[in-house]
Protein backbone atom coordinates (compact mmCIF):
# COMPACT_ATOMS: atom_id res chain seq x y z
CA UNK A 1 -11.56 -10.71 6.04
CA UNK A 2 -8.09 -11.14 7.62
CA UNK A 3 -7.77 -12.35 11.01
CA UNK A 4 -6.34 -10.46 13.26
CA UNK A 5 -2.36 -10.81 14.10
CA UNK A 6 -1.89 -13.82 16.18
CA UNK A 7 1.41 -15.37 15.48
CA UNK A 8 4.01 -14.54 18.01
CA UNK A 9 6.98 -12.64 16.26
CA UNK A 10 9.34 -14.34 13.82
CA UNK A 11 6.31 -16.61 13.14
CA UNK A 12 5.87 -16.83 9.28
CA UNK A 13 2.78 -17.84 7.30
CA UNK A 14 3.27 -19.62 3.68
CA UNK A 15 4.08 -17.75 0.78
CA UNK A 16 0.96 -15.70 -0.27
CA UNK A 17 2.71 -14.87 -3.55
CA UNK A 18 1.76 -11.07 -3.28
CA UNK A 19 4.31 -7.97 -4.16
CA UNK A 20 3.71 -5.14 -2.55
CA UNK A 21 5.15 -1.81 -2.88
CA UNK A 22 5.34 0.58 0.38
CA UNK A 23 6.36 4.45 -0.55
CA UNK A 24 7.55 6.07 2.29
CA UNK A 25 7.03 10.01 2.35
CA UNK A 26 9.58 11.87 4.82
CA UNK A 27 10.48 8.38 6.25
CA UNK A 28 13.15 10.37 8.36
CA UNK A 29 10.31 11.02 11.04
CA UNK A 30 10.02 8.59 13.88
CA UNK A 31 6.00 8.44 12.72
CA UNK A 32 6.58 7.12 9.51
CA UNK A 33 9.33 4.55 10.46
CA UNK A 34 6.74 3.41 13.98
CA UNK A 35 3.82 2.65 10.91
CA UNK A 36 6.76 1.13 8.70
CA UNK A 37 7.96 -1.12 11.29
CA UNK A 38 4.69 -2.91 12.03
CA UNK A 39 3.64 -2.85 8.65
CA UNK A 40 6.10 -4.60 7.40
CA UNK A 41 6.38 -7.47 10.54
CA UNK A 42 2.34 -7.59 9.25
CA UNK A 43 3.01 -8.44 5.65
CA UNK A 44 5.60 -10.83 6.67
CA UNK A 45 3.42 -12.71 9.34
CA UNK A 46 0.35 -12.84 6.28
CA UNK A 47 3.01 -14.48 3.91
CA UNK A 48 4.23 -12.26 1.99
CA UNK A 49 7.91 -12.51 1.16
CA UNK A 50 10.80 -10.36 2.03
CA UNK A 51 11.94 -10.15 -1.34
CA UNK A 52 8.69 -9.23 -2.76
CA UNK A 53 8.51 -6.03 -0.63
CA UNK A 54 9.87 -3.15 -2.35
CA UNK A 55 10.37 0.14 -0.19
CA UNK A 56 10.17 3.46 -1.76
CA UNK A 57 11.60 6.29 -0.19
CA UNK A 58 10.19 9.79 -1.52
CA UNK A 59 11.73 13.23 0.60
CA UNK A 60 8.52 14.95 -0.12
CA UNK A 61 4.58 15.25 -1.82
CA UNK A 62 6.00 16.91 -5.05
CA UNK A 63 8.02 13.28 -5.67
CA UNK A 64 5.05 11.16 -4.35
CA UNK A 65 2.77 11.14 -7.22
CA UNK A 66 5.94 10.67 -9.68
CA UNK A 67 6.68 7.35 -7.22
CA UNK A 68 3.37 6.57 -7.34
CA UNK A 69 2.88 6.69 -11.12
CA UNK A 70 6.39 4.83 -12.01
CA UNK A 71 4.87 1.89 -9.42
CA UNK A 72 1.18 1.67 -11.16
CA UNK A 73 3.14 1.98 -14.76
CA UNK A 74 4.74 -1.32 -14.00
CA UNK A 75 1.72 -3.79 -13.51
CA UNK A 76 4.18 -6.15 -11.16
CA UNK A 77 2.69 -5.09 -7.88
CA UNK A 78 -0.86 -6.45 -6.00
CA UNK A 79 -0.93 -3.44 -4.00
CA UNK A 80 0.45 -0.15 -2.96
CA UNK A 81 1.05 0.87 0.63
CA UNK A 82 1.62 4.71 1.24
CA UNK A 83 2.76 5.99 4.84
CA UNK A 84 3.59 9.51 5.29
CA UNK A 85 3.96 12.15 8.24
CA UNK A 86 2.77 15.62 7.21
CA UNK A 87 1.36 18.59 9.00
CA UNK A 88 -1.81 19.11 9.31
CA UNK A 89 -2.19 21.69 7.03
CA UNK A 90 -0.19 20.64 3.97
CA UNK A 91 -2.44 17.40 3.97
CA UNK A 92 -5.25 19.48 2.91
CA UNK A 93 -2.79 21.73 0.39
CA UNK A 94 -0.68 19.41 -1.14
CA UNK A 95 -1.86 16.05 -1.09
CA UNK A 96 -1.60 14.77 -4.60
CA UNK A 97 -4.66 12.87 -4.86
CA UNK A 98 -6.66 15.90 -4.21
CA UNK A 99 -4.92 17.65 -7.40
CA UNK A 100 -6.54 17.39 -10.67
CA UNK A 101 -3.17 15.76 -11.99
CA UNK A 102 -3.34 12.61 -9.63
CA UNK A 103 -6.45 11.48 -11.30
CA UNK A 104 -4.00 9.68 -13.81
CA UNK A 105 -2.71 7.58 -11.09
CA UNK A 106 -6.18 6.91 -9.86
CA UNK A 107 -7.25 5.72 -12.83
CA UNK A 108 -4.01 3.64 -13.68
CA UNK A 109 -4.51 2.10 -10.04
CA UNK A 110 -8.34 0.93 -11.10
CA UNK A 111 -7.33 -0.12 -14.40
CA UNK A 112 -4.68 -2.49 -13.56
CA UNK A 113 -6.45 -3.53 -10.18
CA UNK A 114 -3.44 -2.57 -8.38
CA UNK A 115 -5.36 -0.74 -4.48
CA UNK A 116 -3.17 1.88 -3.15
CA UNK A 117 -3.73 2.24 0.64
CA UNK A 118 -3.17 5.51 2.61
CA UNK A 119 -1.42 5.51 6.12
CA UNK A 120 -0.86 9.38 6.48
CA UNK A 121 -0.38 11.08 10.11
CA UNK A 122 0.00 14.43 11.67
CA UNK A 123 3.57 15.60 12.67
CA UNK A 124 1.96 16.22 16.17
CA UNK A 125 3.30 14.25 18.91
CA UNK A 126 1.30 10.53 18.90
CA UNK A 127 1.49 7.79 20.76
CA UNK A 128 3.46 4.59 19.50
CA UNK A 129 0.91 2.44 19.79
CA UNK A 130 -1.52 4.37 17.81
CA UNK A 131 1.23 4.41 15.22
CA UNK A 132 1.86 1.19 15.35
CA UNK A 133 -1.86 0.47 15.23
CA UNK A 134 -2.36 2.97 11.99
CA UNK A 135 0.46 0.73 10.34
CA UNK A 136 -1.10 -2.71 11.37
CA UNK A 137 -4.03 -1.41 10.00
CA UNK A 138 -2.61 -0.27 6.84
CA UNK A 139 -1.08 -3.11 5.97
CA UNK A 140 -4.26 -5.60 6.85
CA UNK A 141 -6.60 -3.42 4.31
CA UNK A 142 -3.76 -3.59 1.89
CA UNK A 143 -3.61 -7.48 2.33
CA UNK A 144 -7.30 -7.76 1.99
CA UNK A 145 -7.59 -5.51 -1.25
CA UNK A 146 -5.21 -7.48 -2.67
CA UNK A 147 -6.39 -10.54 -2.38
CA UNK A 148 -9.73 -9.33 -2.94
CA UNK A 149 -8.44 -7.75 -6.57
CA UNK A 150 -6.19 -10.91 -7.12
CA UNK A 151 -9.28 -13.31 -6.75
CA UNK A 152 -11.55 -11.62 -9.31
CA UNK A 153 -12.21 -13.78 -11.94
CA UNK A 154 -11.17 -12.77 -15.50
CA UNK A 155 -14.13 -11.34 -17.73
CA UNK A 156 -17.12 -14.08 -18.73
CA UNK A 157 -16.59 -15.81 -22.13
CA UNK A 158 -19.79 -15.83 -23.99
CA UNK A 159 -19.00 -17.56 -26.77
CA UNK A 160 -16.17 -20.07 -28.13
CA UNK A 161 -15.00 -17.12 -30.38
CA UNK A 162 -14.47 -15.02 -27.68
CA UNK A 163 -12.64 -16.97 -25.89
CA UNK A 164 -10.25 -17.14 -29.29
CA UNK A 165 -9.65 -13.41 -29.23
């Protein structure tokens, strides 16, 4: 389990050697860029490097599973962060994992180990803080599913030929 943030800002841990992908859906709202913000000052502060963040910025749910497929297609990333501001009703309509063609993505995301970790709030007005919390929060279960996936060992070798194949 991670600890909890500690470090005063600007404080940077060694180089975890982690790449993480955040997809931003409708980062234009203020709620999406308050999770965003701490998220990322998180991911920094655990190690992990600027330059292995990439950001992905989808208008909408329709381009979400798309961004979220390309991402788990290419086996380069440890984990998957997703933020997103939607009403409360179109969470329940239109959120892609709950469609029968997300279960590709699902799938692809077990298969190649690669945790994708929701961060999705209402368009009602929140508090910062509890933004800011939901992104710390995010980005800590992301941290620890990615290590946890990157530390599994490989598959037992029974035999020397096996271990040839």
């Amino acid at each position: 389990m991670l600890r909890p943030l500690t470090q005063f800002p600007g404080m940077r841990s060694p180089s975890v050697g982690l790449k993480v992908a955040i997809i931003l859906v409708r980062s234009q709202t203020q709620q999406v860029r308050t999770m965003f913000s701490l998220a990322y000052e998180v991911l920094l502060q655990h190690g992990v490097v600027a330059d292995d963040i990439d950001i992905v910025n989808v208008p909408d749910w329709s381009n979400f599973a798309r961004a979220t497929h390309d991402i788990l297609d290419h086996p380069v990333y440890n984990v998957a962060i997703c933020l997103a501001c939607s009403p409360q009703t179109q969470v329940v309509q239109q959120l892609p994992f709950a469609k029968a063609s997300a279960n590709e993505w699902q799938w692809m995301a077990l298969y190649r180990k690669t945790p994708v970790v929701f961060g999705i709030v209402d368009t009602s007005p929140q508090p910062a803080r509890e933004l800011a919390l939901r992104g710390e929060q995010c980005a800590q279960a992301a941290l620890e599913q990615a290590y946890h996936a990157h530390r599994q060992q490989q598959p037992l070798v029974l035999s020397p030929w096996d271990a040839a194949l």
